[in-house]
Structures are given as C-alpha cells and as structure tokens.
N, C-alpha and C. Protein backbone atom coordinates (compact mmCIF):
# COMPACT_ATOMS: atom_id res chain seq x y z
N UNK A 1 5.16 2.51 0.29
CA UNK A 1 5.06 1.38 -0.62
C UNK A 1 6.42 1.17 -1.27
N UNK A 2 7.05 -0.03 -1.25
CA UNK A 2 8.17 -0.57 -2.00
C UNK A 2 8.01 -0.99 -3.49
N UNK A 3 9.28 -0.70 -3.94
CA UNK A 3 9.60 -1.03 -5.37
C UNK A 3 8.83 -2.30 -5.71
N UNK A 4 9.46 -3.13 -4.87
CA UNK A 4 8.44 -4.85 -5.12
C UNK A 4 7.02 -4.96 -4.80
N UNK A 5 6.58 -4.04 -3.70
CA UNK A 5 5.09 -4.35 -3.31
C UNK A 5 4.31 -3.21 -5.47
N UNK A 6 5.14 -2.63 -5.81
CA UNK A 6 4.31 -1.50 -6.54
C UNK A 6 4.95 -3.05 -8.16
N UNK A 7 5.93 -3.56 -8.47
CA UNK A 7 6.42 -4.71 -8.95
C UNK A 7 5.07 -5.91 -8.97
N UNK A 8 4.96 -5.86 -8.04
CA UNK A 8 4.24 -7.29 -7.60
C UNK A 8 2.52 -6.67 -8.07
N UNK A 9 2.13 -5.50 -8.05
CA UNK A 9 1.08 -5.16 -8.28
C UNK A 9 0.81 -4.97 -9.86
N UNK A 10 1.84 -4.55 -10.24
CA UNK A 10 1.84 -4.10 -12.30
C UNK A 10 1.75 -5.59 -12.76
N UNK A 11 2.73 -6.88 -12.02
CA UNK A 11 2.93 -7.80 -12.64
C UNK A 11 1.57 -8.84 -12.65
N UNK A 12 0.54 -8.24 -11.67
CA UNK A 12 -1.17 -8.30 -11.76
C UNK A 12 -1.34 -8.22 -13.06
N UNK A 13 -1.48 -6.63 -12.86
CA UNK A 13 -2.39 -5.77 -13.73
C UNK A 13 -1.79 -6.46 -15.53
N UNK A 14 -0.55 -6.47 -15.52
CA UNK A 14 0.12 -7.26 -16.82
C UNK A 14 -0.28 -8.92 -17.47
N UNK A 15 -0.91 -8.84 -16.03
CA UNK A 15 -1.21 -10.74 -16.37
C UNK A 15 -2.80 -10.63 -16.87
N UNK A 16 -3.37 -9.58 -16.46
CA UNK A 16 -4.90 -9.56 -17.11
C UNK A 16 -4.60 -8.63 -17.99
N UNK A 17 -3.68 -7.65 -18.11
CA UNK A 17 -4.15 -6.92 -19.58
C UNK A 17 -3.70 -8.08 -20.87
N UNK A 18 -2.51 -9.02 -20.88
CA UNK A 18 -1.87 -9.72 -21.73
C UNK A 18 -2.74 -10.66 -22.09
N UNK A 19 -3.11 -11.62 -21.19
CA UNK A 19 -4.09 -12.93 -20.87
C UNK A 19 -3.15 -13.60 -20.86
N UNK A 20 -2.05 -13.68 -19.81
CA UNK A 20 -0.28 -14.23 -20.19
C UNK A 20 -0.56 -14.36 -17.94
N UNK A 21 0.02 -15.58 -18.39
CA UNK A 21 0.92 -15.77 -16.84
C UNK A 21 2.23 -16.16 -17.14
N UNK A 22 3.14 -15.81 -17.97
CA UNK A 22 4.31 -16.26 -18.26
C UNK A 22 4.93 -14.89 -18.03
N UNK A 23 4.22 -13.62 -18.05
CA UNK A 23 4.77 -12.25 -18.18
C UNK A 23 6.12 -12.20 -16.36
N UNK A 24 7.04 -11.71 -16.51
CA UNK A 24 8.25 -11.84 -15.66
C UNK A 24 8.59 -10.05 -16.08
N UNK A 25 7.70 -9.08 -14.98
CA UNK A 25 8.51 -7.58 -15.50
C UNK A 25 9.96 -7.41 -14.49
N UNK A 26 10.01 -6.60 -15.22
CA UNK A 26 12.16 -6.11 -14.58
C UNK A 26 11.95 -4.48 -15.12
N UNK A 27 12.71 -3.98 -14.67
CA UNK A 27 13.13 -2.44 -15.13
C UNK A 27 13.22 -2.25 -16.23
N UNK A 28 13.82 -2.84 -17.23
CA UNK A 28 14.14 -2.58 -18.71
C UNK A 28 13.11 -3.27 -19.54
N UNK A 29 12.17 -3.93 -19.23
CA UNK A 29 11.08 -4.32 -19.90
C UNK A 29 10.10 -3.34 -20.68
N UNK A 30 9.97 -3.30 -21.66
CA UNK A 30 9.50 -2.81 -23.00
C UNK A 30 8.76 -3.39 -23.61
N UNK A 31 7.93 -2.61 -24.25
CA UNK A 31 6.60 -2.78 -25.32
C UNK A 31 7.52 -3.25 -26.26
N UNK A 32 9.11 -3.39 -26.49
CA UNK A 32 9.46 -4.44 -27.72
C UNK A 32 9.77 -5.36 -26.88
N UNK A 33 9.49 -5.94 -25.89
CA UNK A 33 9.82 -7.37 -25.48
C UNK A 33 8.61 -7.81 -25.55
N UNK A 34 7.64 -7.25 -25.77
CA UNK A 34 6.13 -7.96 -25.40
C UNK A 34 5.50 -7.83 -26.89
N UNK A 35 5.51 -9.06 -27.49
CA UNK A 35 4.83 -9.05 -28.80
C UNK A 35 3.51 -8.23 -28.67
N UNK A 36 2.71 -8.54 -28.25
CA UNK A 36 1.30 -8.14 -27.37
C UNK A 36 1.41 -6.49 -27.58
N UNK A 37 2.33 -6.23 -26.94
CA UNK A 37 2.13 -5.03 -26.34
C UNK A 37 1.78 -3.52 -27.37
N UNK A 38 1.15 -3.28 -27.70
CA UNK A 38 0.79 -2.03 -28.58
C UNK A 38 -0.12 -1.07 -27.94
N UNK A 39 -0.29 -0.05 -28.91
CA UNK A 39 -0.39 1.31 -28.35
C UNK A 39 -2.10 1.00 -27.80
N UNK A 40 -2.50 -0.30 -27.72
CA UNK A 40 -3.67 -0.23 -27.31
C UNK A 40 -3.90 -0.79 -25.92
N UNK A 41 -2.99 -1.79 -26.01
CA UNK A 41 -2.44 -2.77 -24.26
C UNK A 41 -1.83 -1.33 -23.69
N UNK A 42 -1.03 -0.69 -24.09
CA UNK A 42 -0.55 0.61 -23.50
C UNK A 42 -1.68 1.17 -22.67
N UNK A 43 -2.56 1.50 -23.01
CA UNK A 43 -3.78 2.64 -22.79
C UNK A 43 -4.13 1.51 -21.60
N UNK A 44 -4.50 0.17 -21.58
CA UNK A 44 -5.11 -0.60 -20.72
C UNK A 44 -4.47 -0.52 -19.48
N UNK A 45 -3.28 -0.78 -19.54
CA UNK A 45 -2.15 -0.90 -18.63
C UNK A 45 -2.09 0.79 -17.77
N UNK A 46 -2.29 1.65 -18.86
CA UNK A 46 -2.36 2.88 -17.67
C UNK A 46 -3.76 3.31 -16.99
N UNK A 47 -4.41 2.95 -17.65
CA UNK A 47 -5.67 3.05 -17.03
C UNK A 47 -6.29 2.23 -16.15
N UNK A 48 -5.51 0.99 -15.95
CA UNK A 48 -5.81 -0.19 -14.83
C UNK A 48 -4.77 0.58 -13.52
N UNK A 49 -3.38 1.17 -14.03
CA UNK A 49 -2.50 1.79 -12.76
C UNK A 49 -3.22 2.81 -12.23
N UNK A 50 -3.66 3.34 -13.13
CA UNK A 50 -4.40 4.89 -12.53
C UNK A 50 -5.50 4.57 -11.44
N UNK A 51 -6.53 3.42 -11.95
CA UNK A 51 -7.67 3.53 -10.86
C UNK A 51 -7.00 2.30 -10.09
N UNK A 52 -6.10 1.48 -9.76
CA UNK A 52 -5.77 0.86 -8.61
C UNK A 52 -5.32 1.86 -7.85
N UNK A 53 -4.11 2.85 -8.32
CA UNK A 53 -2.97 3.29 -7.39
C UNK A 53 -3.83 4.73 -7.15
N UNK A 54 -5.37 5.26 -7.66
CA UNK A 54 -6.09 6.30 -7.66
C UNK A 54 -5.21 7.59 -7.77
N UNK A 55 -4.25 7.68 -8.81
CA UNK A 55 -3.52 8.23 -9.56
C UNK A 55 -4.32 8.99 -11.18
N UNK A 56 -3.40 10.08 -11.21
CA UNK A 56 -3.74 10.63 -12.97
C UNK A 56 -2.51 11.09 -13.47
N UNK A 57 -2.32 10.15 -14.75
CA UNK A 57 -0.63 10.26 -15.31
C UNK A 57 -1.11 11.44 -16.08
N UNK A 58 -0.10 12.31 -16.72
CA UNK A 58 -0.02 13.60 -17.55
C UNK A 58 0.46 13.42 -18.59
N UNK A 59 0.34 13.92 -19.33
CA UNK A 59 0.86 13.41 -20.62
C UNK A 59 2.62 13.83 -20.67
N UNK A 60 3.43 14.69 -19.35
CA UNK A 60 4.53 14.55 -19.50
C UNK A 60 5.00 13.22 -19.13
N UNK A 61 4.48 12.42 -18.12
CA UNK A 61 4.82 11.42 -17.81
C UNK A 61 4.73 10.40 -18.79
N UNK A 62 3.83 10.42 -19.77
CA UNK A 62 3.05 9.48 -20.15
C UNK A 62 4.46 9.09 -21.20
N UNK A 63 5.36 10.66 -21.54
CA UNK A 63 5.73 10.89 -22.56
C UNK A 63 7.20 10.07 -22.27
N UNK A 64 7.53 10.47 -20.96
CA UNK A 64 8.64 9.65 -20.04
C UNK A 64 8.67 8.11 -19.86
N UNK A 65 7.98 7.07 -20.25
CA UNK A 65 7.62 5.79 -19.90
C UNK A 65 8.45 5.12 -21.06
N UNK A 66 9.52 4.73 -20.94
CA UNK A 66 10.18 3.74 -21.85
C UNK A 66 10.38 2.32 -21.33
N UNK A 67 9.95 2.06 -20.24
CA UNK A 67 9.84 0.50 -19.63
C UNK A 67 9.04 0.34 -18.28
N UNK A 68 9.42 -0.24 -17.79
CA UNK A 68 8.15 -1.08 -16.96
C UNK A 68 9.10 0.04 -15.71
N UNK A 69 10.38 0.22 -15.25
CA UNK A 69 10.89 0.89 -14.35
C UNK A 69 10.52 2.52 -14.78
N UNK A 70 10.41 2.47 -15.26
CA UNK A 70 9.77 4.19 -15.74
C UNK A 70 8.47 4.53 -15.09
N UNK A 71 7.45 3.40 -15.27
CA UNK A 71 6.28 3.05 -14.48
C UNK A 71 6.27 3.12 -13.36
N UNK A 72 7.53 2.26 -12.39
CA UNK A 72 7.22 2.17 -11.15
C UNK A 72 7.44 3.20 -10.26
N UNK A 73 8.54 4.21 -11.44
CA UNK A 73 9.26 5.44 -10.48
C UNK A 73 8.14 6.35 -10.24
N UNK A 74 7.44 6.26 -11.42
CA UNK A 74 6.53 7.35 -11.51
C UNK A 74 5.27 6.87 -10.68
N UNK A 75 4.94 5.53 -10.91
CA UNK A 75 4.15 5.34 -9.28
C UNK A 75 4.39 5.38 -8.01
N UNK A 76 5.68 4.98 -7.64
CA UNK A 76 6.25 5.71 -6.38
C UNK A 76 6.31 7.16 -5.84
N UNK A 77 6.56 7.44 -7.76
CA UNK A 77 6.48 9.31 -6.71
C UNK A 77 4.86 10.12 -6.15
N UNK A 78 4.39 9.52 -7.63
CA UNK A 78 2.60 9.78 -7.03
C UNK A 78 2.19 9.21 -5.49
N UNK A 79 2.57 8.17 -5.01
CA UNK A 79 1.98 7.47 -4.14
C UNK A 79 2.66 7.57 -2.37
N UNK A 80 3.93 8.07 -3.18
CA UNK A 80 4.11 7.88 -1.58
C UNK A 80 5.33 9.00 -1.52
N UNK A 81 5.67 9.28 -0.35
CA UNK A 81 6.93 10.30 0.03
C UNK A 81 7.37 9.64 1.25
N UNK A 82 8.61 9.72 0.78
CA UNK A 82 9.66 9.08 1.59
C UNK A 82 9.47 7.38 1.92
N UNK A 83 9.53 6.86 0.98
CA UNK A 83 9.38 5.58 -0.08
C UNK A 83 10.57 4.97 0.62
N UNK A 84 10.41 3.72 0.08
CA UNK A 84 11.81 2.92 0.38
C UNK A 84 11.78 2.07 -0.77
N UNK A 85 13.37 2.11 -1.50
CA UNK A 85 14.00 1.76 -2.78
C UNK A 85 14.56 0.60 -2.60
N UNK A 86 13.81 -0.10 -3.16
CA UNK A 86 14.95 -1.90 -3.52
C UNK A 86 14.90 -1.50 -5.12
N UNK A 87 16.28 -1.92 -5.13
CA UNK A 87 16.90 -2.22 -6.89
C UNK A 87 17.34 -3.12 -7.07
C-alpha cells in the first residue's frame, strides 16, 4: 500500500469524522489547523483507522502522532512490509 492510496483513505475517514469536504490532509497537518479537531475527533479518527486498516495503535504510538504524516507512517508500518514511499 502507498503513501497516497493510505492519504486518500484518512482523507475519507476525515471527511466523515469532521462533516467537512473542504478537509485537504498533507504531512504537517495538525489538530491546530483543524478548528474541529479535539481530543474527542482524535479518538474518532483512530478508531475509524484501526477497524478499516484492522490495526491496534499503542499508546506509544498514540503518543508519537503530531500530524496527519505521523499517521500514515505508522499505518504503513502496521500494514505492509516493503511498502513503496511517495513524498
């Protein structure tokens, strides 16, 4: 699975947790770019990745997540080995 196919899937899951089709994620995207976004859209957003990508984040990871590219690394590594990287 690619950076954009795992991109193209959050930017789903972001459009129903928000109720936003204007949402545009990138790597450096942050819970302070997203008025919305609080520690409760947080919880939604990992718990919609977890049962799509049938994943379980840890709370080290959880602890590691400072933007939307923090997300995808860490779904890439759960999901696949020997991945292929667009940046």
């Amino acid at each position: 699975m690619s950076d954009l196919e795992i991109y193209a899937a959050l930017g789903e899951i972001f459009r129903d947790v928000f109720i936003r089709e204007d949402i545009v994620l990138h790597a450096e995207l942050s819970a302070e770019d997203v008025p919305e976004w609080d520690s409760f859209r947080q919880i939604d957003i990992i718990l919609a990745v977890e049962l799509k990508y049938q994943i379980k984040l840890i709370t080290r990871e959880l602890d590691d997540l400072h933007n939307v590219g923090d997300l995808v690394r860490v779904i890439a590594t759960k999901t696949d080995v020997g991945r292929v990287q667009v940046d």
